[in-house]
Protein backbone atom coordinates (compact mmCIF):
# COMPACT_ATOMS: atom_id res chain seq x y z
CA UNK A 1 -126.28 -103.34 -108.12
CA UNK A 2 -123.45 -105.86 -108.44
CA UNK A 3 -122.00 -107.78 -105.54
CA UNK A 4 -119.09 -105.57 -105.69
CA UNK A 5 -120.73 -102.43 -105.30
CA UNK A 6 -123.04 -103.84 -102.69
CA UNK A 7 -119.63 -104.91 -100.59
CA UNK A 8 -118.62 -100.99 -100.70
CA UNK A 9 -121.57 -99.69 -100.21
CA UNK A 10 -121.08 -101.88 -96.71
CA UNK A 11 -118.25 -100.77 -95.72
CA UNK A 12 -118.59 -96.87 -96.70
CA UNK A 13 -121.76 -96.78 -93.99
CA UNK A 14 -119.70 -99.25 -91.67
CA UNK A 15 -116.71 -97.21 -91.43
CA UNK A 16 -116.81 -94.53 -88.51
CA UNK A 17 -116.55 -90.44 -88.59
CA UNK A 18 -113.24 -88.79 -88.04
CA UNK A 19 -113.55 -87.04 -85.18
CA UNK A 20 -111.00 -83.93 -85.74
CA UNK A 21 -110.42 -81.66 -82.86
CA UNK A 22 -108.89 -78.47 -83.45
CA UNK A 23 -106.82 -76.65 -80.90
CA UNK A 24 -106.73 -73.18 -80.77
CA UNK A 25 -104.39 -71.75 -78.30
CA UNK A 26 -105.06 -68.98 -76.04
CA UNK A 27 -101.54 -67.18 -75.96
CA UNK A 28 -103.34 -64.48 -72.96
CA UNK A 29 -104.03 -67.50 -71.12
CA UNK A 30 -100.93 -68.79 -71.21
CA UNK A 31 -99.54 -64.59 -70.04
CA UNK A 32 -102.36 -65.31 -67.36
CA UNK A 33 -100.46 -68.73 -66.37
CA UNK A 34 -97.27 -66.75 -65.34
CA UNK A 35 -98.98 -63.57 -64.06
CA UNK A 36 -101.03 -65.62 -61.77
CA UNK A 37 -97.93 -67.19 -60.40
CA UNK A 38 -96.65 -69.91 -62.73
CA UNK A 39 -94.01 -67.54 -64.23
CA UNK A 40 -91.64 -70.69 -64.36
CA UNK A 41 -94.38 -72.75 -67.02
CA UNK A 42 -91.58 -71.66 -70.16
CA UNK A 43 -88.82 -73.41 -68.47
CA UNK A 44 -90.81 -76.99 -69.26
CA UNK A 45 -89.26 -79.05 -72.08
CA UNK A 46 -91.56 -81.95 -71.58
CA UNK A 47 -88.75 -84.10 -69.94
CA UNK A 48 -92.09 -86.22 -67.71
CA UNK A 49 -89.78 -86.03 -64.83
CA UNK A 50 -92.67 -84.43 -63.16
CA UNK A 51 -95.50 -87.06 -63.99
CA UNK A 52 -92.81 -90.48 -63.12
CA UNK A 53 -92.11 -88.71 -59.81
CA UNK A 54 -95.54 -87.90 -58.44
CA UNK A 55 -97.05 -90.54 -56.39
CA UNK A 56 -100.26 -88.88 -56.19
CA UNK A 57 -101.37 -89.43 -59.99
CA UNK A 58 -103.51 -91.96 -61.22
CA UNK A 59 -101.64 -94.83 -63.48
CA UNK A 60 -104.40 -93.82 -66.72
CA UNK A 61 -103.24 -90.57 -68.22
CA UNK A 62 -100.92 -89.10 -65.60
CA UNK A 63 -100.53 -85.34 -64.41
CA UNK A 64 -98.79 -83.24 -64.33
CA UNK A 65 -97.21 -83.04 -67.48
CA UNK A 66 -100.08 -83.22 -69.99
CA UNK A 67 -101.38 -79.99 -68.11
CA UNK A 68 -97.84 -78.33 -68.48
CA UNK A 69 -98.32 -78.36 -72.45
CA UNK A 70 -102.23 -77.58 -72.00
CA UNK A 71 -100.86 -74.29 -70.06
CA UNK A 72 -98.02 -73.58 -72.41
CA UNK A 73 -100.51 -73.88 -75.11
CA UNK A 74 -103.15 -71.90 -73.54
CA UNK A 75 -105.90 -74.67 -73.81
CA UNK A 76 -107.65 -72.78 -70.90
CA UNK A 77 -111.15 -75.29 -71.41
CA UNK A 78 -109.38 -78.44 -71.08
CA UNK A 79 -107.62 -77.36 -67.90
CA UNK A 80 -110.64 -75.77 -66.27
CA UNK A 81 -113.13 -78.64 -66.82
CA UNK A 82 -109.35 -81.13 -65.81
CA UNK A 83 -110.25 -82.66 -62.31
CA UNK A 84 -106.47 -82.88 -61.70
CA UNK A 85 -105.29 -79.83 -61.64
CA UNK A 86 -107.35 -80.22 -58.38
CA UNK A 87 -106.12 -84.06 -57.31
CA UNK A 88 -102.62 -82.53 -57.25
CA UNK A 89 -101.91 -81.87 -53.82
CA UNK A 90 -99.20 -79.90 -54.25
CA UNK A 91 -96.45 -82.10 -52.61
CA UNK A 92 -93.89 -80.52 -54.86
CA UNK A 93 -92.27 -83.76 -55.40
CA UNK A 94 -92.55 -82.78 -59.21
CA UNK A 95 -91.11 -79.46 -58.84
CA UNK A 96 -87.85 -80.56 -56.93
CA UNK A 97 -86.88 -83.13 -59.17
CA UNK A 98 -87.51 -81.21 -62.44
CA UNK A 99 -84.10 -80.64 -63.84
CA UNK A 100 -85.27 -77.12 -65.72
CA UNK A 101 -86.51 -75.71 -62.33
CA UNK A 102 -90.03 -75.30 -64.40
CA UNK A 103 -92.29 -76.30 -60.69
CA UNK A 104 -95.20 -77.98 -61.98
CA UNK A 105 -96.53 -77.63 -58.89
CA UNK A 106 -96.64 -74.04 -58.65
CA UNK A 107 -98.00 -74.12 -62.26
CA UNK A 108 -100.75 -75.98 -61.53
CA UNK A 109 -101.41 -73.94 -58.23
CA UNK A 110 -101.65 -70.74 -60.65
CA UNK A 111 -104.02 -72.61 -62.57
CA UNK A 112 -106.30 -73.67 -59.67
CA UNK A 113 -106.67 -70.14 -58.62
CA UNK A 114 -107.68 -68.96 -62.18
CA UNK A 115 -110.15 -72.02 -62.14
CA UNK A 116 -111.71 -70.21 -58.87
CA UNK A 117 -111.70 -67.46 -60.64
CA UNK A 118 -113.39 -68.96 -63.90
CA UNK A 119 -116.46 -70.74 -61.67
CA UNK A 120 -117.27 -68.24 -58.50
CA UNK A 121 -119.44 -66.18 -58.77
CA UNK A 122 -119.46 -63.15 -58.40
CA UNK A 123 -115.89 -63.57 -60.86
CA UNK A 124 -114.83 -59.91 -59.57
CA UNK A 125 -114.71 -60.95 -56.25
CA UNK A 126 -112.73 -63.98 -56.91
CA UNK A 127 -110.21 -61.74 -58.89
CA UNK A 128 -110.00 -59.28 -55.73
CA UNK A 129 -108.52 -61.58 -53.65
CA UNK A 130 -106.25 -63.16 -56.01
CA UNK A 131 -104.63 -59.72 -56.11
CA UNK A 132 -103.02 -56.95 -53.53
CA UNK A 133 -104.81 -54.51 -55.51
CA UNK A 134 -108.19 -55.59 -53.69
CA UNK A 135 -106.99 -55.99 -50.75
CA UNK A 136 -107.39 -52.83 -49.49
CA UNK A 137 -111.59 -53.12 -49.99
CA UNK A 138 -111.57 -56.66 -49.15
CA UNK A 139 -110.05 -55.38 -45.32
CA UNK A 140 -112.08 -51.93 -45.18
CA UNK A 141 -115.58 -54.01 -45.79
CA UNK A 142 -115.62 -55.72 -42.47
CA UNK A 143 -114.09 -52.99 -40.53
CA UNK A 144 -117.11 -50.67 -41.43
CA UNK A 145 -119.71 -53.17 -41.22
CA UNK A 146 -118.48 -54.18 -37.56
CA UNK A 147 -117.56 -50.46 -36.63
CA UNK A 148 -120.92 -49.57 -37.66
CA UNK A 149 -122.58 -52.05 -35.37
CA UNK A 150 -120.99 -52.11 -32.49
CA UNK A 151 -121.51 -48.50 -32.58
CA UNK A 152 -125.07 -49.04 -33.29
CA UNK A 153 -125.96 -51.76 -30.69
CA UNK A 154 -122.24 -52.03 -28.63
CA UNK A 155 -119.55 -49.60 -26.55
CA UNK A 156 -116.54 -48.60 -28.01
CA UNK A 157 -113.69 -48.89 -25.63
CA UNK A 158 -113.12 -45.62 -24.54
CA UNK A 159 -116.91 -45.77 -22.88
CA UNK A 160 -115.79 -48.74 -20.79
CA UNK A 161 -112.48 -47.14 -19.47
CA UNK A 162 -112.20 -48.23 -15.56
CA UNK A 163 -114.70 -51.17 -16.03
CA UNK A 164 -113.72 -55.15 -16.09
CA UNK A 165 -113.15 -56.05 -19.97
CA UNK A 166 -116.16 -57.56 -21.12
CA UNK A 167 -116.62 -58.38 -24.91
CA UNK A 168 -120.05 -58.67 -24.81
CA UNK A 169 -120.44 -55.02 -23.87
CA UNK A 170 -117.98 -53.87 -26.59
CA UNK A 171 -119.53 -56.00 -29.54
CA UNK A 172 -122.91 -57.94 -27.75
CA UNK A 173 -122.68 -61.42 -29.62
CA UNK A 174 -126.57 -61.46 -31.24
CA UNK A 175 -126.73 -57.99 -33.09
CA UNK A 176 -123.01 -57.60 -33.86
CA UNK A 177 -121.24 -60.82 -34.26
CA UNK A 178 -124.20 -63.60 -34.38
CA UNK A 179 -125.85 -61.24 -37.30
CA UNK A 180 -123.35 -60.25 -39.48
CA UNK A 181 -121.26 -63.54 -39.32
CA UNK A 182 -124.27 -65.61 -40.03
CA UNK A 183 -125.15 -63.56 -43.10
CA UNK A 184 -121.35 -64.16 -44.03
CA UNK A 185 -121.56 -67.71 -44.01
CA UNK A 186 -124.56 -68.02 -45.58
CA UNK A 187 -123.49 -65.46 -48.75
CA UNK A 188 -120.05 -68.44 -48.33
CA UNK A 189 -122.46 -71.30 -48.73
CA UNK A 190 -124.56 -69.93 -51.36
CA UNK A 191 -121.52 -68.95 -53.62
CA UNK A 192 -120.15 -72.29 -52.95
CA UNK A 193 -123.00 -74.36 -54.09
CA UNK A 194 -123.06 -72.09 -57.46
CA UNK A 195 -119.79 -72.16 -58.15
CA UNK A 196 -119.29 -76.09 -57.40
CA UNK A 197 -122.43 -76.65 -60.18
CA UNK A 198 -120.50 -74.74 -62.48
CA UNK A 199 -117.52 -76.89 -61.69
CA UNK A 200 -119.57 -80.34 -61.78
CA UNK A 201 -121.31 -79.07 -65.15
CA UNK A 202 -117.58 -78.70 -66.47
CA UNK A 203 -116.12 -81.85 -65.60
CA UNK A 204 -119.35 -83.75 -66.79
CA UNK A 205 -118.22 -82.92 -70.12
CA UNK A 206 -115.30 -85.26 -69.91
CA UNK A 207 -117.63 -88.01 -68.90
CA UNK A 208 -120.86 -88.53 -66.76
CA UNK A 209 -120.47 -90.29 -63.52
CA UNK A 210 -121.47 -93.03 -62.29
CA UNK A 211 -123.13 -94.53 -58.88
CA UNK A 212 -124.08 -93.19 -56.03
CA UNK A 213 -122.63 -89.63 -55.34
CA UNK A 214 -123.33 -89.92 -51.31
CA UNK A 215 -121.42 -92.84 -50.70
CA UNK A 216 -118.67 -91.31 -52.73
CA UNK A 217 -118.84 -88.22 -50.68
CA UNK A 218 -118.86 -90.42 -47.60
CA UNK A 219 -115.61 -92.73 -48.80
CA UNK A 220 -114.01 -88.98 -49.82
CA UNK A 221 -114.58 -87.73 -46.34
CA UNK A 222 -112.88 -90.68 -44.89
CA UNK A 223 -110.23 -89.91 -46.97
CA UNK A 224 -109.29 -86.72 -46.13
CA UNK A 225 -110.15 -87.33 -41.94
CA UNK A 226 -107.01 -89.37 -41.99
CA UNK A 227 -105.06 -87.32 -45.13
CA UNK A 228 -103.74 -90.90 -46.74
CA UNK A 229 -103.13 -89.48 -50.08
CA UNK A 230 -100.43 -86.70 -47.96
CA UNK A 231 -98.86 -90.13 -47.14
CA UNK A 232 -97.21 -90.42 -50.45
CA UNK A 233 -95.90 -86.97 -50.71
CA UNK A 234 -92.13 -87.30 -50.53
CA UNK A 235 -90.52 -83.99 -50.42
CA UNK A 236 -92.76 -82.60 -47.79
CA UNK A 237 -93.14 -85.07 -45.43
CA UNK A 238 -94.41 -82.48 -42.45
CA UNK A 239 -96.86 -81.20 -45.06
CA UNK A 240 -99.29 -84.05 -43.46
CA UNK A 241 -98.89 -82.85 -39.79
CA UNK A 242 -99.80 -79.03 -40.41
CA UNK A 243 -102.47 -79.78 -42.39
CA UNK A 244 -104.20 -82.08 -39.88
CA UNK A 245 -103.87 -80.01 -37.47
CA UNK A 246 -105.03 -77.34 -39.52
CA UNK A 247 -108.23 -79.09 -40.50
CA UNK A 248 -108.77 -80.71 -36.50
CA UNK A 249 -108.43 -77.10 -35.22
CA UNK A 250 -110.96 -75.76 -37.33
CA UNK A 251 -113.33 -78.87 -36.50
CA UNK A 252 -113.11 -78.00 -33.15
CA UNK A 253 -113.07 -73.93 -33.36
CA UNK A 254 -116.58 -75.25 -35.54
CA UNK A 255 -118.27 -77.03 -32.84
CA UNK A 256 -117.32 -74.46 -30.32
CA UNK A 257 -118.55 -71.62 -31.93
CA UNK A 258 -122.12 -73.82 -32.41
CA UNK A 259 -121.92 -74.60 -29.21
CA UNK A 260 -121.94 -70.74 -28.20
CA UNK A 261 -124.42 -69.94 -30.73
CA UNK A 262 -126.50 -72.55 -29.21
CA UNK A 263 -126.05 -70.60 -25.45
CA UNK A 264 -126.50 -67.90 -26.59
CA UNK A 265 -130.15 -68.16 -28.16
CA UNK A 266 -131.02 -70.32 -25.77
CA UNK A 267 -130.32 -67.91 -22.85
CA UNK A 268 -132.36 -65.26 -25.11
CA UNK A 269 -135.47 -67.48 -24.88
CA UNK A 270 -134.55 -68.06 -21.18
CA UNK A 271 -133.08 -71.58 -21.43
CA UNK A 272 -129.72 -72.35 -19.77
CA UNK A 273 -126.61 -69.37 -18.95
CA UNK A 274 -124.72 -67.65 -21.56
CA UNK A 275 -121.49 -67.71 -19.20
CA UNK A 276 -118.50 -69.42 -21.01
CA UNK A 277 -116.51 -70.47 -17.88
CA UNK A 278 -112.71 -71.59 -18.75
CA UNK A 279 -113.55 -75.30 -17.87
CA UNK A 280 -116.71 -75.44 -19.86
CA UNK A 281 -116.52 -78.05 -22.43
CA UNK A 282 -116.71 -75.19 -24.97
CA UNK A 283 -113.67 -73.56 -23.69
CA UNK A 284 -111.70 -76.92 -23.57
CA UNK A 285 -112.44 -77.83 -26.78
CA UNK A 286 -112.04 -74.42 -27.65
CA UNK A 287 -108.69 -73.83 -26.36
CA UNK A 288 -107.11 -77.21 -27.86
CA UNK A 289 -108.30 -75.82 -31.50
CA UNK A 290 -106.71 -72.88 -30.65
CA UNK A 291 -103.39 -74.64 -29.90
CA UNK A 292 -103.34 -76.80 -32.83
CA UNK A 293 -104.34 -73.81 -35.23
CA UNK A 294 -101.16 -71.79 -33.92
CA UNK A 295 -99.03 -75.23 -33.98
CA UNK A 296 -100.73 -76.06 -38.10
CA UNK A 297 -100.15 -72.74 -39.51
CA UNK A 298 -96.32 -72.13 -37.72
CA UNK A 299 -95.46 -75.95 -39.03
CA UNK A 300 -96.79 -74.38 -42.63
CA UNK A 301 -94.83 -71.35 -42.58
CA UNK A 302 -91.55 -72.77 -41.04
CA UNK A 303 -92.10 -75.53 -43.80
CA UNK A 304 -92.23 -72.67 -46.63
CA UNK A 305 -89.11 -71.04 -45.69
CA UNK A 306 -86.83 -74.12 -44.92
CA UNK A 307 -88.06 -75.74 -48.50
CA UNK A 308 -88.12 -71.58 -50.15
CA UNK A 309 -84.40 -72.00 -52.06
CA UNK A 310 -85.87 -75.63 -54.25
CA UNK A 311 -89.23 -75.05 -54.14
CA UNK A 312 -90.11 -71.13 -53.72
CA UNK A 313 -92.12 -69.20 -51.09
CA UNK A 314 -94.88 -69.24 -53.13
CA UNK A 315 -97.64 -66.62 -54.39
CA UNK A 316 -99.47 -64.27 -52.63
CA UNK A 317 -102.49 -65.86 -52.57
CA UNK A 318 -101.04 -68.64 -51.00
CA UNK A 319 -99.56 -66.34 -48.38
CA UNK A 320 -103.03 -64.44 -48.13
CA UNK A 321 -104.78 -67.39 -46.56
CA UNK A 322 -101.72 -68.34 -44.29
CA UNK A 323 -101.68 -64.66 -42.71
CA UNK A 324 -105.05 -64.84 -42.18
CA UNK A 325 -105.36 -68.12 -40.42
CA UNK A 326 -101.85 -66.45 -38.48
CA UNK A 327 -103.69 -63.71 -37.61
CA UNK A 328 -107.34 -65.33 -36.46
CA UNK A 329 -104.79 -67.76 -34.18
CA UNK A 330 -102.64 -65.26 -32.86
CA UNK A 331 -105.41 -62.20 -32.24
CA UNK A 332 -107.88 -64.86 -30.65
CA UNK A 333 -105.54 -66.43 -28.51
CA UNK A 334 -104.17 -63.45 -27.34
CA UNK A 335 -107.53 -61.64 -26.83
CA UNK A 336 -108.65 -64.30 -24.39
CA UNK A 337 -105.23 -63.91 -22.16
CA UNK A 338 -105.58 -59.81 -22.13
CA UNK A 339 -109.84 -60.75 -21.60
CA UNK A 340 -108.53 -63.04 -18.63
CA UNK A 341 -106.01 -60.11 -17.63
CA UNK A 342 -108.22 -57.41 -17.63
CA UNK A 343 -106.47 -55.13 -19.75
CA UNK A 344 -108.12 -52.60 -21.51
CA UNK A 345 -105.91 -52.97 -25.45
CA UNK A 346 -108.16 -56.55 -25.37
CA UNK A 347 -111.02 -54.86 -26.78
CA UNK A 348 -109.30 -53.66 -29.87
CA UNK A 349 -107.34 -57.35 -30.48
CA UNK A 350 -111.06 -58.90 -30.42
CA UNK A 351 -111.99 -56.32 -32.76
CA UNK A 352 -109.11 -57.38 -35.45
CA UNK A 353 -109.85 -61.15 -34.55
CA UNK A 354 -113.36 -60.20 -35.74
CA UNK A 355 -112.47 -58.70 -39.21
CA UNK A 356 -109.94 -61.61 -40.07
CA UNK A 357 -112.24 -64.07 -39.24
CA UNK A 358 -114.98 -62.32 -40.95
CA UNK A 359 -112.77 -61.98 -44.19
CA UNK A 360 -112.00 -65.66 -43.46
CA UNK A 361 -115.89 -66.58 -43.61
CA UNK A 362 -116.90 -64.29 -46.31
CA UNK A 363 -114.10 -64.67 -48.82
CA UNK A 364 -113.83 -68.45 -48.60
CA UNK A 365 -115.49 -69.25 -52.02
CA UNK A 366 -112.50 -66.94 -53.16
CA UNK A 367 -109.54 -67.57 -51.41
CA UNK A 368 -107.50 -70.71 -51.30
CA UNK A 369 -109.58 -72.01 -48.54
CA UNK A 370 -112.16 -72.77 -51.37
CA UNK A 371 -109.49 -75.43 -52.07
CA UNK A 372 -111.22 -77.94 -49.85
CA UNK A 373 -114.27 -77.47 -51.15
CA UNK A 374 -113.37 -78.22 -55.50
CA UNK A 375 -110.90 -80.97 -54.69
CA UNK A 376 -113.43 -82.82 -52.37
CA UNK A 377 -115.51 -82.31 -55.45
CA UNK A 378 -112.70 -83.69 -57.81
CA UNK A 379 -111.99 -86.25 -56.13
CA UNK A 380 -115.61 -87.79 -55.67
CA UNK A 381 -116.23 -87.09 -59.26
CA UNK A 382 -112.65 -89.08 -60.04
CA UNK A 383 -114.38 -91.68 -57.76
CA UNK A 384 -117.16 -92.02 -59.89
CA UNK A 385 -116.12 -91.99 -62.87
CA UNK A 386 -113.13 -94.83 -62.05
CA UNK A 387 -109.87 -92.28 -61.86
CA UNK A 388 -108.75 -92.75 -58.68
CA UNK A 389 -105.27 -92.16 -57.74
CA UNK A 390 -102.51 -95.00 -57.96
């Protein structure tokens, strides 16, 4: 072999692979896009308005406009297993400064829900409450399962006619609230932890983390406590308030409701009184969830329609999980006043508070409240693999 030959011999095992990747568009995707609420994505001429405007990307490989052409394209995988279709926080700023009306940000809230769609599990539920069409079972599940119990174990109104309301007659809390919601959470929790695996498992293909991922939880947590990253959201500045008192009102409505469990069994076992007394520490706290729940969700809704003509009024299942967090606010505050007034229509208001909040707990790995849940789990795996917003 010659010194010449040797020299290329060198270089040909030297010389790195050509990685080719070839892109193969999914055009029902892309019909998915707009049917799932992004029916604007067309408009998009790839201007980057969107992506200079936002002040919630990172500096390294901005969104939103890289997932604009992945959606036009229908590149489904890269936007499923895409941690920023999830550290978008919807502040619209992109959408009302795009000059072709195209809203990114309602694009990419499409998107998210067909990503909940893509990891729950089961997928059929997820794709029930994404549309009116299951709505109808969805409601009717919780009505017969309470209906049936309260029956079962409890009184139905018309058997306490003449007596002083009492809820715990109607629907007594262990067999017909403490059993069935319990089961619902748990069925929640399960679904969660399957469908956040699935999600992990995805975005690990972009990269494996790094470090520890409980003090990135921890840092996350902090995070959203205070809502800093809302902070740079420009075009909805009151986007901040409702949500905090959104997530502070279900904190509290959370420790109350332990706080009653807790009563409750322990008065079964003879420890302590079930009586919830008005200036009980449960009630207070209680109460003042209560207040900022109907306060968070009437900032959210008055903040939809005064920003509907730029921005839009949104998709239905965005307006799903407002009306339900309307109606648990509005039924449970106003069951407690008729409770406290003795009048006998209370019964029937508890009994709606029930289902919505029992369509709240169940549904949750479906519905946008699973929102909290994948971009807490975006953003610690951003964390940890050094993409953290600018």
């Amino acid at each position: 072999m010659t010194e010449t030959e040797t020299v290329e011999t060198v270089e040909k095992v030297e010389q790195p692979a050509k990685v080719e990747k070839v892109i193969k568009p999914d055009l029902q995707f892309a019909k998915d896009v707009i049917a799932a609420g992004g029916d604007s994505m067309k408009k998009c001429y790839q201007c980057a308005t969107c992506t200079v405007v936002c002040n919630v990307t990172p500096e390294d490989n901005p969104f939103p406009r890289k997932e604009m052409v992945q959606a036009q394209w229908g590149l489904k995988d890269d936007l499923y297993k895409n941690p920023d279709i999830w550290l978008c926080h919807q502040c619209s700023d992109c959408t009302a400064y795009c000059p072709r009306g195209a809203k990114p940000g309602e694009v990419l809230g499409a998107i998210r829900k067909m990503s909940l769609q893509e990891f729950a599990t089961p997928s059929f539920l997820a794709k029930m409450v994404g549309s009116p069409a299951g709505l109808l079972f969805l409601v009717a599940l919780p009505i017969v399962v309470l209906l049936g119990l309260i029956g079962a174990f409890g009184h139905f109104p018309s058997a306490l006619a003449g007596e002083e309301v009492s809820f715990s007659k109607f629907a007594p809390t262990l067999l017909t609230i403490d059993l069935p919601f319990t089961a619902a959470a748990a069925f929640a929790v399960v679904m969660f932890v399957m469908g956040i695996k699935r999600y992990w498992n995805a975005m690990s293909e972009n990269g494996k983390p790094q470090g520890s991922v409980v003090g990135s939880i921890v840092e996350i947590v902090k995070e959203i406590l205070t809502h800093e990253r809302f902070d740079k959201c420009d075009f909805k500045p009151k986007r901040k308030t409702a949500h905090m008192l959104l997530l502070y009102s279900f904190i509290a409505l959370f420790i109350t409701t332990n706080i009653g469990f807790v009563r409750e069994w322990g008065h079964l076992i003879g420890f302590g009184s079930a009586e919830h007394l008005l200036y009980t520490p449960m009630k207070i706290i209680g109460n003042a969830g209560a207040i900022a729940l109907v306060l968070g969700i009437a900032i959210v809704m008055v903040n939809r329609f005064a920003k509907a003509a730029k921005l839009g009024l949104g998709s239905y299942f965005d307006w799903l999980l407002i009306i339900v967090i309307a109606s648990i606010a509005i039924t449970g505050t106003l069951a407690e006043v008729l409770r406290i007034s003795n009048v006998q229509i209370a019964y029937w208001v508890y009994f709606v508070h029930l289902v919505v909040v029992f369509f709240l707990f169940a549904y949750a790995p479906y519905s946008k409240m699973a929102h909290m849940v994948y971009r807490t789990t975006a953003m610690v795996y951003s964390r940890m693999t050094g993409r953290d917003s600018a």
